[in-house]
Protein backbone atom coordinates (compact mmCIF):
# COMPACT_ATOMS: atom_id res chain seq x y z
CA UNK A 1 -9.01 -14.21 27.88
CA UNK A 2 -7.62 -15.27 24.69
CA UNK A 3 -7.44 -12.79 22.01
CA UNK A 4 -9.35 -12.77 18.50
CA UNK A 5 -6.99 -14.04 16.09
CA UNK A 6 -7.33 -12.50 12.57
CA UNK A 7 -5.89 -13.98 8.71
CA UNK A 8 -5.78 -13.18 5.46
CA UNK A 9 -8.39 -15.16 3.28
CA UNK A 10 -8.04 -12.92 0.27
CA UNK A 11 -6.23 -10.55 -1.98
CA UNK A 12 -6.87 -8.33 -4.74
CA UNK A 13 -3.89 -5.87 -5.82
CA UNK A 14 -3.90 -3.79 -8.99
CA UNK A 15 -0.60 -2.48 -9.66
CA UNK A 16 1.93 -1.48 -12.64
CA UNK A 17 3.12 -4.64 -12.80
CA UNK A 18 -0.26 -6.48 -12.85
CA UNK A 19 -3.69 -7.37 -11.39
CA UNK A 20 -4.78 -9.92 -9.51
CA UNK A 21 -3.05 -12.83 -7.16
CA UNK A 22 -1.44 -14.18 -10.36
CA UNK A 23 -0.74 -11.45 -12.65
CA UNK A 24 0.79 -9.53 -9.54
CA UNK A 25 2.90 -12.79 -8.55
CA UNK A 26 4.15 -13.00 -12.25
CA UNK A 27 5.12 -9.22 -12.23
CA UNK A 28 6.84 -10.14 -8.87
CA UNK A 29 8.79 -13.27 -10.38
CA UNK A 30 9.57 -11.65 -13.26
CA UNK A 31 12.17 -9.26 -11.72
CA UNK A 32 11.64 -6.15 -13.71
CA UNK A 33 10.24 -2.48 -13.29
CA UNK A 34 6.35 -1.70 -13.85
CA UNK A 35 7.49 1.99 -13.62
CA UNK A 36 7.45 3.82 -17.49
CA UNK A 37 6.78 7.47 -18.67
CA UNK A 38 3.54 9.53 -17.99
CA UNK A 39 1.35 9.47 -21.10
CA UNK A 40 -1.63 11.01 -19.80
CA UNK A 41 -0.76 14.77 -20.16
CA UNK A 42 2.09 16.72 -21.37
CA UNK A 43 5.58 15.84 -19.14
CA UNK A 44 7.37 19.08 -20.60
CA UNK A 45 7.03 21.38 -18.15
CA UNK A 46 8.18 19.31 -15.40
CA UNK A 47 11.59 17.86 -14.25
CA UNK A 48 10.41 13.99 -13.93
CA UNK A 49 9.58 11.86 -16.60
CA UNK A 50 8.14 8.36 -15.23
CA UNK A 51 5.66 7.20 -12.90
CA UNK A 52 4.01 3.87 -12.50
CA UNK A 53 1.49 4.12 -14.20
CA UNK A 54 -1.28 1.44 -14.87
CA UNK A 55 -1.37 1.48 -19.08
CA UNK A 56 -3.52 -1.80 -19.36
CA UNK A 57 -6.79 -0.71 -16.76
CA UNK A 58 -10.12 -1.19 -18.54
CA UNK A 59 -12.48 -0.16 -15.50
CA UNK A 60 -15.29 -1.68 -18.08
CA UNK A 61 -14.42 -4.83 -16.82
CA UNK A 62 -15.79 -4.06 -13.54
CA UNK A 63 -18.28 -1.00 -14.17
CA UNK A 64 -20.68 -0.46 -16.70
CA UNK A 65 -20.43 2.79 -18.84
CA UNK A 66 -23.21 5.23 -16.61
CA UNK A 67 -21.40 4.48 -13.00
CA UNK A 68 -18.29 5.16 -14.68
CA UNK A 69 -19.53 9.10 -14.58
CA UNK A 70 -19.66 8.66 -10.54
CA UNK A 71 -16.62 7.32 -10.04
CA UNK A 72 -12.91 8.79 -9.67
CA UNK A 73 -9.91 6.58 -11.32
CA UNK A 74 -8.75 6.14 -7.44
CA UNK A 75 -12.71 4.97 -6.59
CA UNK A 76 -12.57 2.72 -9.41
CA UNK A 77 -9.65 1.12 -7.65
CA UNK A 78 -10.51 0.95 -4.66
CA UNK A 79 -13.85 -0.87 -5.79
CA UNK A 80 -12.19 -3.01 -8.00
CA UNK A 81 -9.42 -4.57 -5.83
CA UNK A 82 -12.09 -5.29 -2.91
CA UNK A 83 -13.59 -7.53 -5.75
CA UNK A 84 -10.64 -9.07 -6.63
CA UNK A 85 -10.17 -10.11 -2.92
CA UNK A 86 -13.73 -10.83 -2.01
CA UNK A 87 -13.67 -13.33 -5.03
CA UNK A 88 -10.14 -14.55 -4.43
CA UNK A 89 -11.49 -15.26 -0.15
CA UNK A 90 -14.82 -16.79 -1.33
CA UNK A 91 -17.18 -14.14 0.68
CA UNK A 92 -20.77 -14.04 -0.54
CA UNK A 93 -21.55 -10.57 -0.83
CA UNK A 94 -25.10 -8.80 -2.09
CA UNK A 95 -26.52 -4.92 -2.34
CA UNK A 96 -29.62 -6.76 -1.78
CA UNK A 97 -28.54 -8.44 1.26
CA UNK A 98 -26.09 -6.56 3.48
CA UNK A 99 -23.95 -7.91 6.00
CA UNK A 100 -23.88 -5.75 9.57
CA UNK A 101 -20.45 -8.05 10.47
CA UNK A 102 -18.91 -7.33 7.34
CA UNK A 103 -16.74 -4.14 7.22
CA UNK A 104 -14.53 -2.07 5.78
CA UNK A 105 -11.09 -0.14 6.34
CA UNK A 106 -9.68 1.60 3.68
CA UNK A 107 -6.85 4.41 2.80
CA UNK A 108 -5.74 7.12 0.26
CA UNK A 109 -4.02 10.18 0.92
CA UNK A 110 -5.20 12.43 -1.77
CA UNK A 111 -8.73 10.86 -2.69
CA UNK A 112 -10.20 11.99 -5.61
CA UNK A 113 -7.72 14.60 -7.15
CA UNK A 114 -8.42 13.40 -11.25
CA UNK A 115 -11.90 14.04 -11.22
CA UNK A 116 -11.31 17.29 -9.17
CA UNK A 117 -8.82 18.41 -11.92
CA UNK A 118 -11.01 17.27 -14.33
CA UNK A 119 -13.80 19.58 -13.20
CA UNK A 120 -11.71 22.88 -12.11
CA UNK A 121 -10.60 22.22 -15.88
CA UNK A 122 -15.10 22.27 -16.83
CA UNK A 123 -15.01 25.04 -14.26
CA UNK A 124 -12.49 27.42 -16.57
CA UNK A 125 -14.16 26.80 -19.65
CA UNK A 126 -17.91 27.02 -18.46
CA UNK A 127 -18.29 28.50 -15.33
CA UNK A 128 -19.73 27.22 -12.25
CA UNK A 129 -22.85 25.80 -13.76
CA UNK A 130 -20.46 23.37 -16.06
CA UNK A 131 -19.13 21.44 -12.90
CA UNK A 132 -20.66 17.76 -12.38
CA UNK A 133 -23.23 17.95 -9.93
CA UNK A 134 -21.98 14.75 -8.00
CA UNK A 135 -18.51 15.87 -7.95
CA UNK A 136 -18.62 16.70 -4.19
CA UNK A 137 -18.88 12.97 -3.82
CA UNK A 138 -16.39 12.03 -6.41
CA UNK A 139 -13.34 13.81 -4.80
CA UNK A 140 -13.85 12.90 -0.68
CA UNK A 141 -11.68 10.88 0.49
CA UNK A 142 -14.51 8.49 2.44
CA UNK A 143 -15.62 7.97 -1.17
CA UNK A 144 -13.57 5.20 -0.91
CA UNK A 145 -14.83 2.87 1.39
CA UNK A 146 -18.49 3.89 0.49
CA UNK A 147 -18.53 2.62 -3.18
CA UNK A 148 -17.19 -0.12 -1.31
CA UNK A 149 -19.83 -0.66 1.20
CA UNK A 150 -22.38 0.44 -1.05
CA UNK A 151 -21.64 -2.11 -4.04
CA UNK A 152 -21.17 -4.72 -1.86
CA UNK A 153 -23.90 -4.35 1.02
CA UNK A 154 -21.12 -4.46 4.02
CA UNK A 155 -23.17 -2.28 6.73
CA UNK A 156 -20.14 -3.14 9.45
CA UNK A 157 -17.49 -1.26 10.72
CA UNK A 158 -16.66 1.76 8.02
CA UNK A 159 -13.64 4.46 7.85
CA UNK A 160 -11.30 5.67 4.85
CA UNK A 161 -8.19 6.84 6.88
CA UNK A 162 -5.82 9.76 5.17
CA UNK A 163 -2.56 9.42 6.40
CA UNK A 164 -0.09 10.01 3.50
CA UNK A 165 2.05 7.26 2.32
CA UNK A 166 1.32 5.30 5.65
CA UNK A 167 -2.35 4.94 4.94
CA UNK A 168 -2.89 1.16 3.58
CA UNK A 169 -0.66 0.18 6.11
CA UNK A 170 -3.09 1.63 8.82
CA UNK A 171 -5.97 0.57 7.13
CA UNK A 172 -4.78 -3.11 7.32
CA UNK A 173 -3.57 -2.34 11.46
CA UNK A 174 -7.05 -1.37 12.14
CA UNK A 175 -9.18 -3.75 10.17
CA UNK A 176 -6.82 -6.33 12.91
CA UNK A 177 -8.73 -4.23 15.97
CA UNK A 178 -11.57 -3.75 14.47
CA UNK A 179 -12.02 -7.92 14.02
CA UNK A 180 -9.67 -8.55 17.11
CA UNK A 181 -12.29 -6.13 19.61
CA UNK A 182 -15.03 -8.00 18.20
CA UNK A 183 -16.90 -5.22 15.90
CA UNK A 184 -16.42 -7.03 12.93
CA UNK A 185 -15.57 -10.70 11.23
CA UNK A 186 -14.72 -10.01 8.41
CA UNK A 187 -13.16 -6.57 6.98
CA UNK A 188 -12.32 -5.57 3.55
CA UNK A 189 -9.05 -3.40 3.94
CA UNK A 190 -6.86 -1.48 1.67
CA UNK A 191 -6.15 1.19 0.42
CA UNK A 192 -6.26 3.22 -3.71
CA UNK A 193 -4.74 6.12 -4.89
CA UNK A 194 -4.90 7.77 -8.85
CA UNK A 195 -2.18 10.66 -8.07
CA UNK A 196 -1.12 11.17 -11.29
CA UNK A 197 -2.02 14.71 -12.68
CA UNK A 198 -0.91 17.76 -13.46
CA UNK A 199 -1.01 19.92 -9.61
CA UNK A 200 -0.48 16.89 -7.68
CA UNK A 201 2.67 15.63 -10.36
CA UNK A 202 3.75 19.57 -10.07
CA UNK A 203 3.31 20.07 -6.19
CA UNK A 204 6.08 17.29 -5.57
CA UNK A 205 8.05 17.88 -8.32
CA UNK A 206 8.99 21.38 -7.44
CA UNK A 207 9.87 20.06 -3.85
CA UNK A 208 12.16 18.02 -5.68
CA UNK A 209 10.92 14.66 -3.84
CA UNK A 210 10.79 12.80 -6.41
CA UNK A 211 13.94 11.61 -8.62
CA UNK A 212 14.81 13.39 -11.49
CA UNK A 213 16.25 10.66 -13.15
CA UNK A 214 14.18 9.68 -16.44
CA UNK A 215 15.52 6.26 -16.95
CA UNK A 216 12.66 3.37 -15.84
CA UNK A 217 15.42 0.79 -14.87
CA UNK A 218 17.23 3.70 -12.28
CA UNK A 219 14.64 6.21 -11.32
CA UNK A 220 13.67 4.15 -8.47
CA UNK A 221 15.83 2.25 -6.76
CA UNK A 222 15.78 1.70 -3.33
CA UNK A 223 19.21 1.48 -0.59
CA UNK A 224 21.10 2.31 -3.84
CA UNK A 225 24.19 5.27 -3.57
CA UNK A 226 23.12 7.21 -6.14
CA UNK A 227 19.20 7.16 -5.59
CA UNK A 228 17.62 10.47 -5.96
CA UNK A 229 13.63 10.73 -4.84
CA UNK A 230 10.77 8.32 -5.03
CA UNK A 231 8.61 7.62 -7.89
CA UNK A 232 5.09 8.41 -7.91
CA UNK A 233 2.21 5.58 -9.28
CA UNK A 234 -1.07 4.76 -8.90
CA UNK A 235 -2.59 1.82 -8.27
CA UNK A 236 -4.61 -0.14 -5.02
CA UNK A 237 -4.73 -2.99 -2.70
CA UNK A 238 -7.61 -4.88 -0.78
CA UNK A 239 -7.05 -7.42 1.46
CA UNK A 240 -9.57 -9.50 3.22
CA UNK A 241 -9.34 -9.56 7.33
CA UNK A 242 -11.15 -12.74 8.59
CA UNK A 243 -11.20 -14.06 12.20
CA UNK A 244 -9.35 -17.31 12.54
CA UNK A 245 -12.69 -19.17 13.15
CA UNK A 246 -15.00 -17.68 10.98
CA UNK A 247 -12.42 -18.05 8.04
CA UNK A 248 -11.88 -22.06 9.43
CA UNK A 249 -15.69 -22.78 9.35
CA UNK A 250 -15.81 -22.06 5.80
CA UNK A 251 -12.75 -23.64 4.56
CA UNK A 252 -11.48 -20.66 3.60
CA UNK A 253 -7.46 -20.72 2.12
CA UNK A 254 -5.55 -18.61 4.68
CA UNK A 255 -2.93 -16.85 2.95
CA UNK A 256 -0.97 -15.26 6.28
CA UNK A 257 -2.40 -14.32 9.87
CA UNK A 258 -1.92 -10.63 10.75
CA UNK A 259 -0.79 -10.72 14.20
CA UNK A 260 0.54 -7.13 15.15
CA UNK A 261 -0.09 -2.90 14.63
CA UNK A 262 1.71 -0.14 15.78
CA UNK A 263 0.92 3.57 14.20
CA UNK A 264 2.69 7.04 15.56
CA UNK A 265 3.91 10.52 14.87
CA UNK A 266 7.48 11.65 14.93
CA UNK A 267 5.98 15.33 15.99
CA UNK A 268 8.90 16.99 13.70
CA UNK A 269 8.49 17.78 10.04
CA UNK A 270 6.10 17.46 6.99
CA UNK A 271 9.49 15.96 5.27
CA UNK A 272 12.35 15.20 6.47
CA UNK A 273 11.77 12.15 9.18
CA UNK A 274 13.08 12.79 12.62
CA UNK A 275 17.07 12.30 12.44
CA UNK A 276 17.29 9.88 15.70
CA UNK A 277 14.91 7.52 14.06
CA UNK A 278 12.84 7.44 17.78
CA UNK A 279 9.62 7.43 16.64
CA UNK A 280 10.12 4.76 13.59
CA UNK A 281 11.97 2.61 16.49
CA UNK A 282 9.48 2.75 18.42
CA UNK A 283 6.99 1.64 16.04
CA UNK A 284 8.74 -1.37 15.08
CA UNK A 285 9.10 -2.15 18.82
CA UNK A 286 5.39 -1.57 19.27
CA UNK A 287 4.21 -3.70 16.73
CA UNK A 288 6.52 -6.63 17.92
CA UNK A 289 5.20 -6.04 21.34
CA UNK A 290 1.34 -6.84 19.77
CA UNK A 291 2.35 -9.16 17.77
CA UNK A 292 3.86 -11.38 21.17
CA UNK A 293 7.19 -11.53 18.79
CA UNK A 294 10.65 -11.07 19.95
CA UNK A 295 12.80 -9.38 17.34
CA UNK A 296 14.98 -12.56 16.71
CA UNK A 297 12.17 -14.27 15.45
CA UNK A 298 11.63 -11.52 12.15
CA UNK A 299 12.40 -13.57 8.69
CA UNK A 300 11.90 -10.65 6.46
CA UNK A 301 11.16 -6.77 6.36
CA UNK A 302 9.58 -5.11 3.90
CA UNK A 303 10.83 -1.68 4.20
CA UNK A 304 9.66 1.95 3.64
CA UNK A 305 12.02 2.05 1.51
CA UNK A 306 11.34 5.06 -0.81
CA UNK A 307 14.73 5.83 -2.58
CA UNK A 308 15.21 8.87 -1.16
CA UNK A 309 18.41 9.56 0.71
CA UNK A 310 17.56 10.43 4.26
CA UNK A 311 14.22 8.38 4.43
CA UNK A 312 16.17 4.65 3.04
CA UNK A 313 19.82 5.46 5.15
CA UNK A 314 17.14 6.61 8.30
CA UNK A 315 15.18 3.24 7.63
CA UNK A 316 18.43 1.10 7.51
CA UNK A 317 19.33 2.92 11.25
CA UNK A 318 16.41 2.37 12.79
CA UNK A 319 15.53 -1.33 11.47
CA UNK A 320 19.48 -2.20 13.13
CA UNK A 321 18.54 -0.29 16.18
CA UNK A 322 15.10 -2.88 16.47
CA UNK A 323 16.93 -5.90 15.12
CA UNK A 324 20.28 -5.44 16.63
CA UNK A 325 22.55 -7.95 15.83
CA UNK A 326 19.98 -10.15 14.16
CA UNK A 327 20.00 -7.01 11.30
CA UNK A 328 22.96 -8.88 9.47
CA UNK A 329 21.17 -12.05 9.17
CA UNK A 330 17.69 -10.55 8.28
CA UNK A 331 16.96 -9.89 4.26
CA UNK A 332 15.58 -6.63 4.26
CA UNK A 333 13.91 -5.38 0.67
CA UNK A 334 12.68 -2.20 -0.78
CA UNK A 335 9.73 -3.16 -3.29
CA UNK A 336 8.46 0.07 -4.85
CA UNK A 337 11.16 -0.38 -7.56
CA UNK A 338 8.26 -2.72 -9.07
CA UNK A 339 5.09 -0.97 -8.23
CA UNK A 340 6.74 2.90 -7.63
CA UNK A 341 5.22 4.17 -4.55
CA UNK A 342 1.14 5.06 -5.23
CA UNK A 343 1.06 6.78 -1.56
CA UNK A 344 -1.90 6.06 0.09
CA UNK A 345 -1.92 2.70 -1.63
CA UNK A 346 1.40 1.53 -1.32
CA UNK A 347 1.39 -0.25 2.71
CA UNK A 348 -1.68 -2.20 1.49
CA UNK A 349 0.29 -3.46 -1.65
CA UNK A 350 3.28 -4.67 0.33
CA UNK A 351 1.08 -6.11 2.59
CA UNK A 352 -0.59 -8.26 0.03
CA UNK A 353 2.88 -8.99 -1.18
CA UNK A 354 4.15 -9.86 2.44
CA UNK A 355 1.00 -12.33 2.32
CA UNK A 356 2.02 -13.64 -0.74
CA UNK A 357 5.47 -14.50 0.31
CA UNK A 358 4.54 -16.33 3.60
CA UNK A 359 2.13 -18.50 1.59
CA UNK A 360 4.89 -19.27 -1.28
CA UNK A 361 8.13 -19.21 0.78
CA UNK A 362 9.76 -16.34 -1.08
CA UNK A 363 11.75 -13.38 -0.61
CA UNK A 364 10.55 -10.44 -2.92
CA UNK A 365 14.09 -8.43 -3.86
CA UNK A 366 14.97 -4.96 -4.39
CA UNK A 367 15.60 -4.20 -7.98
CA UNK A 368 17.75 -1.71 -9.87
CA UNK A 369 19.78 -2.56 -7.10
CA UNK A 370 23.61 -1.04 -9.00
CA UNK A 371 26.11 0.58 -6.20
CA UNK A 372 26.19 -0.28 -2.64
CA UNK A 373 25.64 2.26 0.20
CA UNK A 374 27.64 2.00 3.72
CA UNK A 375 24.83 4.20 5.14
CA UNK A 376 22.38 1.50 4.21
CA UNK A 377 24.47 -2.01 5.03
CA UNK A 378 21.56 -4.70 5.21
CA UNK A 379 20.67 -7.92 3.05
CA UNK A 380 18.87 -5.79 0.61
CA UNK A 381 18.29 -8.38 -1.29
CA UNK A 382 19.71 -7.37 -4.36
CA UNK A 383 18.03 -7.71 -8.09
CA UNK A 384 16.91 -11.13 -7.54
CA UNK A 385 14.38 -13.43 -4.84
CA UNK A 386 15.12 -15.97 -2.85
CA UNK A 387 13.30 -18.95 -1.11
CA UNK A 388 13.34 -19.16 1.94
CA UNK A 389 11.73 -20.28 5.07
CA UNK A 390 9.43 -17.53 6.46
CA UNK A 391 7.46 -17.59 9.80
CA UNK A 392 7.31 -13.93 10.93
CA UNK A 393 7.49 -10.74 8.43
CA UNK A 394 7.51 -7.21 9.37
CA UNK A 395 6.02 -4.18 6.94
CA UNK A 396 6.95 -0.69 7.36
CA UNK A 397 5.11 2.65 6.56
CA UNK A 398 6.36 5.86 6.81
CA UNK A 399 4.85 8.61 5.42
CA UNK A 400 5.05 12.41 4.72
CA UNK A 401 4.29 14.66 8.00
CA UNK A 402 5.72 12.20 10.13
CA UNK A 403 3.36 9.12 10.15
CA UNK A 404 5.13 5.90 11.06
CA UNK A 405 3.17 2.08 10.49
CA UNK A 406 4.30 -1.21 11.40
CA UNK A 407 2.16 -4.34 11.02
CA UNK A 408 3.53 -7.53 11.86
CA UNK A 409 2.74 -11.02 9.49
CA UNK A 410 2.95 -14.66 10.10
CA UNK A 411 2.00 -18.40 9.23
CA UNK A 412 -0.80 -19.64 10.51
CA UNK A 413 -0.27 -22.07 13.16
């Protein structure tokens, strides 16, 4: 029996370096950093400087004033992007008239930590009877893909999966089940994340994660010698999951098909990833093995690719160990120089962008790309893009405590 094939009919990223198909692409093209310094509270007390953070987001442009009060800056994402896509796929959507083969699969891995800061902030100055009476359902993670559902009257398939930096990249793998098993036709996945305050800022800078270094251009810069930590943003990603059919009969424009998942533990630290690589290996390997696509036939990766030390040279290891001698031939490139790394958010954005450059025929590059590392000695794709023919991609995910996503990307054909 033939399997359920599943494609990408629509996109809506919000990011640093812009909104939307377009105003994301242009940030791509453009070659340059959406990362800049945190202007939301005082920086002072900590030992990093810059984040990417969104400066232009007007959430009036998709809420009106009194749901505002309901809604966490990560919610607000998360809502926003799945309208981006559903408008950019051309899927009808109603509160009024809900869909039971519509769902939804979305990620964060802190959920709602401004509002929660926002009200332990009420809570010191009033007491207990100054907290916001909805805030238990502002700061849940699930809150996520229930605005969703909710606004848009998708009674399908629903989950908001938490697994750190991996979890757009899961939410993506199992929106492809979910369609590919039959329980849905359509599924809105994604993932959001609004990270940037005070204790969650503080509770990785004193790990000393994140780089220290306060220049915009250098602070993130992935495979590079002297990289020192990843950079923190905010931001989302949905992307619409349509079976092959269903998207056909409509004449829907199929950006990329999503043809394989893998998702596992490396069962060894909260983080540092596991020195052999095994588990990362493996998940590569795994996904391949879904996808029915032999290693020789990958165009592109879009790595992990955090800028931190052991996580980029591990990365580089294990993608050679997959790849083998194909790895010298294979452009390999670390995007979160762009669009810093927004955690939970950041596998759904490269997936968009991995979408983006099967439908245009283009090789996003790694920027602030300055001093070459032996420990990580791929095509990284340095400072600038490419064309190129592309027929299979492969996206990597891995995340603090261990989590390792692959999801595997291809023309339609």
């Amino acid at each position: 029996m033939s399997r359920r094939r599943v494609v990408i009919t629509g996109l809506g990223p919000i990011t640093c370096i812009g909104k939307g198909v377009e105003g994301f692409w242009k940030g791509i093209l453009a070659e340059k950093t959406g990362i800049g310094p945190i202007t939301g509270f005082d920086m002072s007390g900590f030992g990093v400087r810059v984040a990417g953070q969104i400066n232009d987001w007007d959430p009036e442009e998709f809420f009106p004033p009194h749901r505002l009060k309901r809604l966490d800056r990560y919610a607000q994402f998360s809502v926003a992007s799945s309208k981006l896509a559903l408008d950019d796929a051309g899927i009808e959507y109603s509160h009024d008239q809900p869909q039971d083969r519509v769902g939804v699969s979305f990620g964060t891995a802190l959920g709602g930590v401004c509002k929660a800061e926002e009200q332990y902030i009420r809570f010191l100055k009033k007491g207990a009877r100054g907290v916001q009476p909805t805030l238990a359902v502002q700061v849940f993670g699930g809150s996520a893909h229930s605005n969703i559902a909710i606004d848009f009257g998708f009674r399908g398939v629903g989950t908001t999966n938490s697994n750190s930096c991996a979890s757009g990249t899961v939410s993506v793998g199992e929106a492809l089940r979910y369609i590919r098993d039959d329980f849905a036709d359509v599924v809105v996945a994604g993932g959001a994340e609004a990270p940037l305050t005070t204790i969650t800022i503080g509770a990785f800078d004193i790990i000393r994660t994140m780089s220290r270094c306060n220049d915009p251009q250098l602070a993130c810069r992935p495979f590079d010698k002297l990289r020192d930590g990843f950079v923190m943003g905010e931001g989302a990603a949905a992307l619409i999951l349509e079976e092959l059919e269903h998207a056909r009969a409509r004449g829907a424009k199929i950006y990329a098909e999503v043809l394989g998942y893998s998702l596992n533990n490396d069962a060894f630290h909260m983080t540092t990833p596991l020195p052999s690589g095994d588990s990362c290996i493996r998940a590569m390997r795994d996904a391949l093995a879904d996808a029915q696509v032999g290693s020789e036939q990958i165009d592109y990766v879009n790595a992990h690719a955090s800028s931190t030390q052991l996580n980029d040279s591990a990365e580089t290891m294990s993608i050679k160990e997959v790849l083998g001698e194909h790895a010298k031939e294979v452009p390999v490139s670390g995007t979160k120089g762009y669009h810093a790394h927004p955690l939970g958010a950041t596998g759904a954005i490269e997936a968009a962008l991995c979408a983006l450059a099967l439908d245009r025929q283009w090789i996003p590059p790694t920027i602030n790309y300055q001093n070459p590392d032996p420990s990580c000695d791929l095509d990284v794709v340095p400072n600038h893009g490419r064309a190129a023919e592309l027929d299979y991609i492969m996206s990597n995910s891995f995340g603090f405590g261990g989590i390792n996503a692959c999801i595997v990307m291809g023309r339609v054909r």
